[in-house]
C-alpha atoms as a PDB file:
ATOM      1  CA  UNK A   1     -20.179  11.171  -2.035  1.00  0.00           C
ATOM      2  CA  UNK A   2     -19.165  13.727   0.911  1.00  0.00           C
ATOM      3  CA  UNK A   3     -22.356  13.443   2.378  1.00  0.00           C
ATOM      4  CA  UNK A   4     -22.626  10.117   2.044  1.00  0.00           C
ATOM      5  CA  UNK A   5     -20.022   9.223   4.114  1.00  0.00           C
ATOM      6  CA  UNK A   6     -19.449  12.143   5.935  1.00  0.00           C
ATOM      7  CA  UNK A   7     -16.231  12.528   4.867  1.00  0.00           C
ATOM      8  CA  UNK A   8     -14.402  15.357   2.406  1.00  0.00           C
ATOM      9  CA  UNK A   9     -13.201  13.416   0.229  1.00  0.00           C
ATOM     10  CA  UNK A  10     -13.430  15.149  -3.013  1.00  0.00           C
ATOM     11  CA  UNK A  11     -12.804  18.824  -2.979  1.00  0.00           C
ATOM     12  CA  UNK A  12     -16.505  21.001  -4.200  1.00  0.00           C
ATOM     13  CA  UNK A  13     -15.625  24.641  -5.265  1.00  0.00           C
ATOM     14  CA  UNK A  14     -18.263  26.487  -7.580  1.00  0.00           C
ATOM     15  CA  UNK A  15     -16.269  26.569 -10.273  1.00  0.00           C
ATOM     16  CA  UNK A  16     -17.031  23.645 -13.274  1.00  0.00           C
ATOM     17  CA  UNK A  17     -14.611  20.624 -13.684  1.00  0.00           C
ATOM     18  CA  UNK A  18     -13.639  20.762 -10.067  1.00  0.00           C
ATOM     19  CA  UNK A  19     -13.343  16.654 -10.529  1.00  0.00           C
ATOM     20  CA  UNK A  20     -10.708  15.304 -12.530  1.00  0.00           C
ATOM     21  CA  UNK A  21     -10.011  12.363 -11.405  1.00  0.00           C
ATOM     22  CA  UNK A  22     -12.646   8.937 -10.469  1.00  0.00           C
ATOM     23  CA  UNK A  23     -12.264   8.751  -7.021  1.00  0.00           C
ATOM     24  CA  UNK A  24     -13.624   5.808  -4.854  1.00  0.00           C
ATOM     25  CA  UNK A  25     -15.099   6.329  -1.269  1.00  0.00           C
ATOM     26  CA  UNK A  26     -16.222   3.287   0.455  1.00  0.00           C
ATOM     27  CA  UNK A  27     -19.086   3.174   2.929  1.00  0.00           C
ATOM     28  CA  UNK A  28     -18.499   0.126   5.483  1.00  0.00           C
ATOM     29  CA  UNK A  29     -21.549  -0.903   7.432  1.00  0.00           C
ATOM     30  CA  UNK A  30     -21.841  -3.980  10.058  1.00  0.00           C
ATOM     31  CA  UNK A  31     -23.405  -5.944   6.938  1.00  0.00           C
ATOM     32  CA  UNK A  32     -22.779  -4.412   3.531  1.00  0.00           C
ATOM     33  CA  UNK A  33     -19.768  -2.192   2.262  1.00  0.00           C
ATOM     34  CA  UNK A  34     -20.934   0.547  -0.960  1.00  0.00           C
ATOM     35  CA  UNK A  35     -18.020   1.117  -3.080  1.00  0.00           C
ATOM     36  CA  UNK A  36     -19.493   5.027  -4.679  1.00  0.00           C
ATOM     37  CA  UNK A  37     -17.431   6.116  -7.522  1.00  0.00           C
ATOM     38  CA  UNK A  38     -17.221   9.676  -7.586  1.00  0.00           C
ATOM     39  CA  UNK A  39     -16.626  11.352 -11.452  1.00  0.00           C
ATOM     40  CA  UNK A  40     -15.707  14.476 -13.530  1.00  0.00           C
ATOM     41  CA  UNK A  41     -18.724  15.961 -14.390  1.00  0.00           C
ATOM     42  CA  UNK A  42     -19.768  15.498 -18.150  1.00  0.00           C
ATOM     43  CA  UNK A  43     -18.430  17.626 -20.273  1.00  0.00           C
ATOM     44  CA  UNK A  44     -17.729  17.704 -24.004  1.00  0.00           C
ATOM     45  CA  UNK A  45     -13.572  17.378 -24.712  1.00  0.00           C
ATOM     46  CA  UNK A  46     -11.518  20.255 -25.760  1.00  0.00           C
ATOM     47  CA  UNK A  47      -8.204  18.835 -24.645  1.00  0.00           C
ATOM     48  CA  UNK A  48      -6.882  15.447 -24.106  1.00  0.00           C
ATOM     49  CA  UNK A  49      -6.898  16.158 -20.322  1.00  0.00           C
ATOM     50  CA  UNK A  50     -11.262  16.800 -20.721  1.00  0.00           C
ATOM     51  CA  UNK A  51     -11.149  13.551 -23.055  1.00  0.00           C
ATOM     52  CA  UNK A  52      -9.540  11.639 -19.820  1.00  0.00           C
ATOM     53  CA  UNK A  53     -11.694  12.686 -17.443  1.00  0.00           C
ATOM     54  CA  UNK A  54     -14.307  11.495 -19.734  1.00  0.00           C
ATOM     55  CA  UNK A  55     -12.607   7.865 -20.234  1.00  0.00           C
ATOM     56  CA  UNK A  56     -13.194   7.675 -16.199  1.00  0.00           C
ATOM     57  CA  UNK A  57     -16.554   8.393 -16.525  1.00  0.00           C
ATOM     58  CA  UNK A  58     -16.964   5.753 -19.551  1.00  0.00           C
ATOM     59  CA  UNK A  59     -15.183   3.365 -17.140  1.00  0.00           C
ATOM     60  CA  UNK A  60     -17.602   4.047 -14.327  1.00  0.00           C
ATOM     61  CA  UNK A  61     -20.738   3.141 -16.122  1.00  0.00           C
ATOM     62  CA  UNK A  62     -18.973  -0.267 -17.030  1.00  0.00           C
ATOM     63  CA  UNK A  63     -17.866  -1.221 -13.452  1.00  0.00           C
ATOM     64  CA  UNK A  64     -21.023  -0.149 -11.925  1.00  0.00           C
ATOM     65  CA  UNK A  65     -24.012  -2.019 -10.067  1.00  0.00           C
ATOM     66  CA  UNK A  66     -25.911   1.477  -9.886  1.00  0.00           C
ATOM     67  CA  UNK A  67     -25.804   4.513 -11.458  1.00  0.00           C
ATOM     68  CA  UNK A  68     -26.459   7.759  -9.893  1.00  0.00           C
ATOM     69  CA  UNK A  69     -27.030  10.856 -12.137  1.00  0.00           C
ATOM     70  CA  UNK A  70     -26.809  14.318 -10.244  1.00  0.00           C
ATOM     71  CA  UNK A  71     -27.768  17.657 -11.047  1.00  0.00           C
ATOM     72  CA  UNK A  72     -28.132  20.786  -9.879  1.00  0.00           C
ATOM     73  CA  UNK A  73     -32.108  22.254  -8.944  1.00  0.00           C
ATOM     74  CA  UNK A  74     -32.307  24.276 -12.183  1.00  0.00           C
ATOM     75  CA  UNK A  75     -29.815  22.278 -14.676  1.00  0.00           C
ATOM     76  CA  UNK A  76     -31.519  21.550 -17.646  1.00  0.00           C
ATOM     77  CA  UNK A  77     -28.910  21.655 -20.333  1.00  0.00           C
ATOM     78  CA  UNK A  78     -27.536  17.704 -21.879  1.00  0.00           C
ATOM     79  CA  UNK A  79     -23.992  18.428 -21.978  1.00  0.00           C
ATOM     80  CA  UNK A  80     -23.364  15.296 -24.069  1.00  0.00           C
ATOM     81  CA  UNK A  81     -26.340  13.858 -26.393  1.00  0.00           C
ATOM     82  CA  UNK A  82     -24.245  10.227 -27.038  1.00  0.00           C
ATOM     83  CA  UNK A  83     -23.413   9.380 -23.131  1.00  0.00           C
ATOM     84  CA  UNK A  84     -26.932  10.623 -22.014  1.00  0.00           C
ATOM     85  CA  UNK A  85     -28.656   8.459 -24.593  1.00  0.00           C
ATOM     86  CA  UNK A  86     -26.277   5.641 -22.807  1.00  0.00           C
ATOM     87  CA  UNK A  87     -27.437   6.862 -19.491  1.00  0.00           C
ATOM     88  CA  UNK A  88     -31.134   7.100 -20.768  1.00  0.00           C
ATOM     89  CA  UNK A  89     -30.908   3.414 -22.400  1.00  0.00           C
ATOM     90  CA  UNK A  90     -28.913   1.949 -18.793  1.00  0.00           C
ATOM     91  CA  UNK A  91     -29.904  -1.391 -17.953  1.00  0.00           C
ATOM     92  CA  UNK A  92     -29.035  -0.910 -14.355  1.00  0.00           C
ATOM     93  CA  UNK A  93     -30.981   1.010 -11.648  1.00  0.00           C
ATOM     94  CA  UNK A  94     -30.981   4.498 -12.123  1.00  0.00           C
ATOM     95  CA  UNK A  95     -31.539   7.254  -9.863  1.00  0.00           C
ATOM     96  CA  UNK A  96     -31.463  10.958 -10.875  1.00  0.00           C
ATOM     97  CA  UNK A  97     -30.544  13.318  -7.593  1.00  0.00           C
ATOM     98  CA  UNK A  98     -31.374  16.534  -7.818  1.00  0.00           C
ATOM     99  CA  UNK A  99     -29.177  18.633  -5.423  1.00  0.00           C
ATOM    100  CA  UNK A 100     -29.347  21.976  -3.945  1.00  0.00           C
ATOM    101  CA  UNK A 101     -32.980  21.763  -3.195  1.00  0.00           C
ATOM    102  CA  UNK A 102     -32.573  23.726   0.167  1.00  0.00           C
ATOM    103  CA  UNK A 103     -32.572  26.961  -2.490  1.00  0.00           C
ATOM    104  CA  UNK A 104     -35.822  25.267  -4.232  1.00  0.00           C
ATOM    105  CA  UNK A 105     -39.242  26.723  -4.170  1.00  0.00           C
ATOM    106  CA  UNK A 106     -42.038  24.007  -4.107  1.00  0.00           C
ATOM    107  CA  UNK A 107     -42.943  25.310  -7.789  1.00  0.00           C
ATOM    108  CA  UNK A 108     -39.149  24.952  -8.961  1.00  0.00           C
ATOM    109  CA  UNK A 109     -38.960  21.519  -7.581  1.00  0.00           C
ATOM    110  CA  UNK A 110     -42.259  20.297  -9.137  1.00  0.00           C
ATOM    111  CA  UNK A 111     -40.640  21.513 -12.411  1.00  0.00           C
ATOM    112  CA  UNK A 112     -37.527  19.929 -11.930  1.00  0.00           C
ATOM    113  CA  UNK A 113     -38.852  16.799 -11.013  1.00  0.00           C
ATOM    114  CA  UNK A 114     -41.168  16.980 -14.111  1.00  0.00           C
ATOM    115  CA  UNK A 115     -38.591  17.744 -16.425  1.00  0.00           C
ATOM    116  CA  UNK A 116     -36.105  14.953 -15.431  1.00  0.00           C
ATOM    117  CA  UNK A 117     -39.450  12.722 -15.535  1.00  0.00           C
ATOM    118  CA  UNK A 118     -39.704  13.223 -19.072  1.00  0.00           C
ATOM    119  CA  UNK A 119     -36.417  12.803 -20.399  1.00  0.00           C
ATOM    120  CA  UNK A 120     -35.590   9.590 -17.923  1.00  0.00           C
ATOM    121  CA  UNK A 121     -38.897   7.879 -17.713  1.00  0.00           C
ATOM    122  CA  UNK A 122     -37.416   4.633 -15.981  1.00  0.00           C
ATOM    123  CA  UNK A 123     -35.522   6.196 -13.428  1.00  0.00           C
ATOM    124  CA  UNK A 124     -36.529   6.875 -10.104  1.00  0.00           C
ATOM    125  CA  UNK A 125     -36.284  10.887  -8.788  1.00  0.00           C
ATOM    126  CA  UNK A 126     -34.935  11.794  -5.452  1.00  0.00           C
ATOM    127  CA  UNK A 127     -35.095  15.375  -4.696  1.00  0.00           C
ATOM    128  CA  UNK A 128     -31.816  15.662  -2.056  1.00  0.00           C
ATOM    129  CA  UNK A 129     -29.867  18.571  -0.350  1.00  0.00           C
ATOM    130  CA  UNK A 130     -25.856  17.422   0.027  1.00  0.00           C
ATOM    131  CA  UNK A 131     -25.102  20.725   1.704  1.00  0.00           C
ATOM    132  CA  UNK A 132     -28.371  20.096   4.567  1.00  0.00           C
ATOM    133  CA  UNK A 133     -28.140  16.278   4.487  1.00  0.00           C
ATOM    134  CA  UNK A 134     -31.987  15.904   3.347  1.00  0.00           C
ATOM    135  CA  UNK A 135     -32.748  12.650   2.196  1.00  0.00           C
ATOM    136  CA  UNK A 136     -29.381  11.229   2.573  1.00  0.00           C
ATOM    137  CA  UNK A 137     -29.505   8.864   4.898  1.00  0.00           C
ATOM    138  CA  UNK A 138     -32.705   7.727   2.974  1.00  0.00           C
ATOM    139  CA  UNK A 139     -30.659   7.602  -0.307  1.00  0.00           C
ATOM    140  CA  UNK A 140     -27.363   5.520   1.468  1.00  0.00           C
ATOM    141  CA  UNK A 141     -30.093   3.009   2.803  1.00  0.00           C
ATOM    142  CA  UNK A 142     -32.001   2.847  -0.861  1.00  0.00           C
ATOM    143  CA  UNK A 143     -28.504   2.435  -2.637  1.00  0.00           C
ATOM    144  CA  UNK A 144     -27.814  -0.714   0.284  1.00  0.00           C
ATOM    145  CA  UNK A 145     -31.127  -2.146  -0.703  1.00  0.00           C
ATOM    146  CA  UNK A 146     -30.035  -2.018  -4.494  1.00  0.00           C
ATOM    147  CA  UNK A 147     -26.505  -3.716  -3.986  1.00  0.00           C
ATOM    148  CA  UNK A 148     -25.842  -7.348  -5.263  1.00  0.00           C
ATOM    149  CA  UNK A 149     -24.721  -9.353  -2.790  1.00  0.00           C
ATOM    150  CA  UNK A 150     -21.115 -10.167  -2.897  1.00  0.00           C
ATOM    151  CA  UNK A 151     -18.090 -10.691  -0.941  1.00  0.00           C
ATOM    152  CA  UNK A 152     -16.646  -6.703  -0.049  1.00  0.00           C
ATOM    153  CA  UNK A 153     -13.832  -5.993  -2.068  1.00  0.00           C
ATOM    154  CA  UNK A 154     -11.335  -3.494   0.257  1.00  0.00           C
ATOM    155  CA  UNK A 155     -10.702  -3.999   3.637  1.00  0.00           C
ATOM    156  CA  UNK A 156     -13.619  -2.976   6.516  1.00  0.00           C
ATOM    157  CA  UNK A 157     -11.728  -0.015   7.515  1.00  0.00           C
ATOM    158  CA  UNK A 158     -10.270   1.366   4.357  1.00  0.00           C
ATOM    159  CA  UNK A 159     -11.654   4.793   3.455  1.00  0.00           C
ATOM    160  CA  UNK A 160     -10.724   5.305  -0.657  1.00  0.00           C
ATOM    161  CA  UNK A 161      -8.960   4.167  -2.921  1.00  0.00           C
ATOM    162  CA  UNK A 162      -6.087   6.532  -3.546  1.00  0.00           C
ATOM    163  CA  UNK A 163      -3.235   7.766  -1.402  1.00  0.00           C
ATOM    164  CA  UNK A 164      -2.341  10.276   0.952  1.00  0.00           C
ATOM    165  CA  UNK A 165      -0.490  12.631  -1.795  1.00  0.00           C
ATOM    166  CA  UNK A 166      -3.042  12.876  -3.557  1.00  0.00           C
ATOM    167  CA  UNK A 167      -5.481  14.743  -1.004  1.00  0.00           C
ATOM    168  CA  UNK A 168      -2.496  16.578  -0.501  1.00  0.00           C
ATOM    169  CA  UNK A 169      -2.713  17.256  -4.354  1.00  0.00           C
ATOM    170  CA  UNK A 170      -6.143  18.155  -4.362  1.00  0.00           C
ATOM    171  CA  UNK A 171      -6.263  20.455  -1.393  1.00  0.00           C
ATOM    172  CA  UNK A 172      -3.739  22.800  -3.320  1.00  0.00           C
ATOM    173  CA  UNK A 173      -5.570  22.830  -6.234  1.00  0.00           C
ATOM    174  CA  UNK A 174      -9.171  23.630  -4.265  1.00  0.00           C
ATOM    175  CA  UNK A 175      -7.412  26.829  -3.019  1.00  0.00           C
ATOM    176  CA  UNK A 176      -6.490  27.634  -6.768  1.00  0.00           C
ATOM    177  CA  UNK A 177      -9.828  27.177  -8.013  1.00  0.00           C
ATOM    178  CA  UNK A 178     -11.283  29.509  -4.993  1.00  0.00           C
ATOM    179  CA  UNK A 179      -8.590  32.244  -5.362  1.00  0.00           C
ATOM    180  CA  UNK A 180      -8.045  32.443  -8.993  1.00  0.00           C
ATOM    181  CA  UNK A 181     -10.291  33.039 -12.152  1.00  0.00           C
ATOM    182  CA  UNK A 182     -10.164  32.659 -15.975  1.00  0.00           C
ATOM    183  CA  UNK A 183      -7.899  30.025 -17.085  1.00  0.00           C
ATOM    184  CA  UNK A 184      -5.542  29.564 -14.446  1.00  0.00           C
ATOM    185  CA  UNK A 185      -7.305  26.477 -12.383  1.00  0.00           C
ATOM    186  CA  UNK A 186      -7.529  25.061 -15.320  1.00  0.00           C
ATOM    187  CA  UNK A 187      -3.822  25.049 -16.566  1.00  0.00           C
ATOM    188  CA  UNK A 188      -2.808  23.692 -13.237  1.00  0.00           C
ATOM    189  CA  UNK A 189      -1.914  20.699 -11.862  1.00  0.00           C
ATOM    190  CA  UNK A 190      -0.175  19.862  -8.585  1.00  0.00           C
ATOM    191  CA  UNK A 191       2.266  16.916  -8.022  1.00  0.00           C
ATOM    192  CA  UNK A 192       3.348  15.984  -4.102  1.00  0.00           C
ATOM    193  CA  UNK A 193       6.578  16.060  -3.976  1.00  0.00           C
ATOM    194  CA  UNK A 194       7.951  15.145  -0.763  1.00  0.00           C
ATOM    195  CA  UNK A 195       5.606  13.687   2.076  1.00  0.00           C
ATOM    196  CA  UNK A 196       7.533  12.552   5.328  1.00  0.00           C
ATOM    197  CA  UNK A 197       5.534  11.596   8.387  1.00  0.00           C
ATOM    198  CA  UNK A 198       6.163  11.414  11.955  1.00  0.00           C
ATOM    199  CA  UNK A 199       3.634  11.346  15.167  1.00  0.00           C
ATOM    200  CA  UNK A 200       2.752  14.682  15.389  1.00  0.00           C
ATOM    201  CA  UNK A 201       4.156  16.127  11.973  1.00  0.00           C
ATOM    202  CA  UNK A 202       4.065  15.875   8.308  1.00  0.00           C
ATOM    203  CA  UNK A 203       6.151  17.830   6.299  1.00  0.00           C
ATOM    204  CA  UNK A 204       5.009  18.460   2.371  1.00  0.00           C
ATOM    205  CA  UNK A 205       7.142  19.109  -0.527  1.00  0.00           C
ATOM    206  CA  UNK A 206       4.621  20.046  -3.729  1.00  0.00           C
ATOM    207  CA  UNK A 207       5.058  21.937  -7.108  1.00  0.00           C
ATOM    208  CA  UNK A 208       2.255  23.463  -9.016  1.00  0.00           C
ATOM    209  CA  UNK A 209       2.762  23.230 -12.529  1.00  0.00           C
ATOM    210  CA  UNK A 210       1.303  25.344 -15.108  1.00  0.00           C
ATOM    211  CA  UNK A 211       2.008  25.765 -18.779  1.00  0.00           C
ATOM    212  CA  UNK A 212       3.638  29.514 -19.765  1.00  0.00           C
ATOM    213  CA  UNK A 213       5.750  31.563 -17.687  1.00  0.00           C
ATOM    214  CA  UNK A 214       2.771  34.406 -17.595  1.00  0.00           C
ATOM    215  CA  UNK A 215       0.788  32.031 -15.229  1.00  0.00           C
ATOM    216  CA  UNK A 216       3.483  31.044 -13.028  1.00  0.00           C
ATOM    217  CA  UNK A 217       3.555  35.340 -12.579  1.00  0.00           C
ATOM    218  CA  UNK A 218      -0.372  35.654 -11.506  1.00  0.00           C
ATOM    219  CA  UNK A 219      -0.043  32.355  -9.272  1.00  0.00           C
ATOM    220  CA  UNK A 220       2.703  33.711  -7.679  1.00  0.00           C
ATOM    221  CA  UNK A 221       1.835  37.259  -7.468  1.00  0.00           C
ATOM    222  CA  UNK A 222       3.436  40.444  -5.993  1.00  0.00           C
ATOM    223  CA  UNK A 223       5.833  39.148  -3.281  1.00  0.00           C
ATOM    224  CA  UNK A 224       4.778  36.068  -3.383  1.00  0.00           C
ATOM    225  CA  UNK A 225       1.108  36.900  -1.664  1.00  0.00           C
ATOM    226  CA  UNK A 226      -0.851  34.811  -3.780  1.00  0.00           C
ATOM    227  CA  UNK A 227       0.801  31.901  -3.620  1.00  0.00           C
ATOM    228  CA  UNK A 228       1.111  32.227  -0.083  1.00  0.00           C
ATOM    229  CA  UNK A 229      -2.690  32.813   0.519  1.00  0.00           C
ATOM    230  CA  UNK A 230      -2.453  29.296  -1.426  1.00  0.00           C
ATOM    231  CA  UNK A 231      -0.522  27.682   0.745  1.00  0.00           C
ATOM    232  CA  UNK A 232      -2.069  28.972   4.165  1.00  0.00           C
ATOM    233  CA  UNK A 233      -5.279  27.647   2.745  1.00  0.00           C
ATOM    234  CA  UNK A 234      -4.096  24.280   2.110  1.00  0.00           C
ATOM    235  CA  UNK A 235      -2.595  23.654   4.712  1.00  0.00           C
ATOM    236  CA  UNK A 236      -5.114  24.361   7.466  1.00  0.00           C
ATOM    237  CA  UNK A 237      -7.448  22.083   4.870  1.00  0.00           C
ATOM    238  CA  UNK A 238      -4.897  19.642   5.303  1.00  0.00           C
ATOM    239  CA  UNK A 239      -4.234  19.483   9.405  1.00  0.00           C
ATOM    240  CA  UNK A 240      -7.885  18.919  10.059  1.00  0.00           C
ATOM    241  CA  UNK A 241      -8.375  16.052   6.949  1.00  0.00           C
ATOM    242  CA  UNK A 242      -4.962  14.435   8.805  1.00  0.00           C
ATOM    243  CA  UNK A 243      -5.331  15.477  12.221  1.00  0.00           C
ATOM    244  CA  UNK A 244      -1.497  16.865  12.187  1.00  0.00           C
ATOM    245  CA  UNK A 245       0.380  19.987  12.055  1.00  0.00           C
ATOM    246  CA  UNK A 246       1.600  20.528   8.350  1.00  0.00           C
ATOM    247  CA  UNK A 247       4.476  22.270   7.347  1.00  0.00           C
ATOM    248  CA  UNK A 248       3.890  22.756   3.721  1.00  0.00           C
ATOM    249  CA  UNK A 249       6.445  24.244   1.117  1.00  0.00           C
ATOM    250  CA  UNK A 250       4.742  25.230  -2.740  1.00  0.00           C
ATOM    251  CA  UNK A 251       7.024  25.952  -5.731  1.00  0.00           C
ATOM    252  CA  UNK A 252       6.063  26.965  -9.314  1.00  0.00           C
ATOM    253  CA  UNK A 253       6.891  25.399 -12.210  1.00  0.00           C
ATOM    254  CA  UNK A 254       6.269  25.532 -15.986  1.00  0.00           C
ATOM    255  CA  UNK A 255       5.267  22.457 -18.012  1.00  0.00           C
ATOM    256  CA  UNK A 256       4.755  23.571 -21.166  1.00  0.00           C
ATOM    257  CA  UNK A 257       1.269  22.281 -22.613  1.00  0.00           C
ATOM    258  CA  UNK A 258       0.813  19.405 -20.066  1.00  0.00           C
ATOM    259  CA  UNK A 259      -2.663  19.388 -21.096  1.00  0.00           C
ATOM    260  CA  UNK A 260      -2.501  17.652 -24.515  1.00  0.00           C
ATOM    261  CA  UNK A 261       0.581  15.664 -23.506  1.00  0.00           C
ATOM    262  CA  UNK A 262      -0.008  12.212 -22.784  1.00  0.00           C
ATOM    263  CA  UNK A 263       3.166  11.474 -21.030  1.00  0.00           C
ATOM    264  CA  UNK A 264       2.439  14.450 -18.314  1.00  0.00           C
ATOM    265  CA  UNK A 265      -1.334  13.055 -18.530  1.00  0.00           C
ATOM    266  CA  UNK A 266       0.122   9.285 -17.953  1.00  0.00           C
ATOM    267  CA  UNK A 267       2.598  11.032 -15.130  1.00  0.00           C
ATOM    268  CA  UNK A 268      -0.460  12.498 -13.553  1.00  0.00           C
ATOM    269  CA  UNK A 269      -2.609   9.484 -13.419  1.00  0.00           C
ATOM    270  CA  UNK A 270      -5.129  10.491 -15.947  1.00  0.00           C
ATOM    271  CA  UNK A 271      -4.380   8.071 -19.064  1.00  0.00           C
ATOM    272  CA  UNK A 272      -2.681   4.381 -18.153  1.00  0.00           C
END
């Protein structure tokens, strides 16, 4: 979706489960607008949080008029037998993307492309680099082609669908995934605060929650250094996505198994 509309709109770290939340990015052109829904990768539930991010997903393949499965050059492992025999039995156009081929060998590809031949026989392959930009324009102007045509549904020069806090949200948690290992990104989640605007400054209020005091130690660290590495992370991320100075204040706090909790998950906008 980045790529697509050369935008960073959903934060890529190498770590799995980066996405958690369905985001929308919409592509406006002088005679269409493409609405791309951008999901948690699939992944098989261990807590209600994982079994959220895979209601978005569900909801996805409902709403949409395409459907895009991505994987990596190399991925060969079905993560979830039940939604990839939906995926394989889709009565809308598919496309599988395989990304990352600016690391492929010619052999590697032809094996890739093989592979995915065989297990989705009606859909069609496109071999793509997000990272280099090969083949994207091709794939924006293939994905126009396949659109219905319809009346655009958000405004010409609306961007996404969700709201400034939470790309505030997000950039904080990219820096955790990228400074921290183990379980820590994962028991985190980050709630804005505070977010007051004026012409040439924004000043941020946001708490990182995690679930037992021993994490709120390591995100913190000696000092305070971690958490400030944190912070001085986000907010650079932050002035050039807003094109502001940021002054950006992080606390800690401890919300005791947020994870399985489905009025935190409600709070945080994963269940309705």
């Amino acid at each position: 979706m980045n790529a697509l509309m050369d935008q960073p709109l959903s934060i890529i770290t190498a770590k799995a489960q980066t996405t958690r939340h369905r985001i929308l990015g919409i592509v406006n052109g002088e005679d269409y607008q493409l609405v791309l829904s951008d999901t948690p990768g699939i992944i098989k539930p261990a807590y209600s949080l994982q079994a959220a991010m895979m209601d978005q997903l569900q909801t996805s393949l409902q709403d949409a008029d395409v459907l895009c499965y991505m994987i990596a050059l190399g991925e060969t492992k079905i993560k979830d037998e039940a939604l990839f025999e939906k995926i394989r039995n889709t009565a809308l156009p598919l496309l599988v993307l395989i990304n990352k081929i600016d690391l492929a060998t010619q052999e590697a590809l032809e094996a890739a492309v093989d592979h995915w031949k065989a297990l989705l026989p009606n859909a069609t392959i496109y071999p793509i680099s997000a990272l280099t930009g090969f083949f994207v324009p091709e794939l924006l102007s293939r994905l126009v082609e396949l659109m219905p045509d319809c009346p655009p549904y958000f405004p010409k020069d609306q961007m996404t669908d969700k709201p400034e806090r939470f790309f505030v949200n997000e950039a904080i948690r990219k820096e955790i995934l990228e400074h921290y290992d183990k379980e820590i990104p994962y028991a985190v989640e980050v709630l804005t605060e505070a977010f007051l605007e004026d012409p040439k400054l924004i000043k941020i209020q946001a708490a990182i929650l995690v679930e037992r005091e021993t994490q709120k130690g390591i995100l913190i660290g000696h000092k305070g250094t971690q958490l400030k590495k944190v912070g001085q992370g986000a907010r650079r991320a932050l002035e050039a996505f807003f094109g502001k100075k940021i002054f950006l204040e992080l606390f800690v706090k401890v919300s005791k198994n947020w994870r399985n909790d489905s009025r935190q998950l409600k709070r945080f906008g994963y269940q309705h």
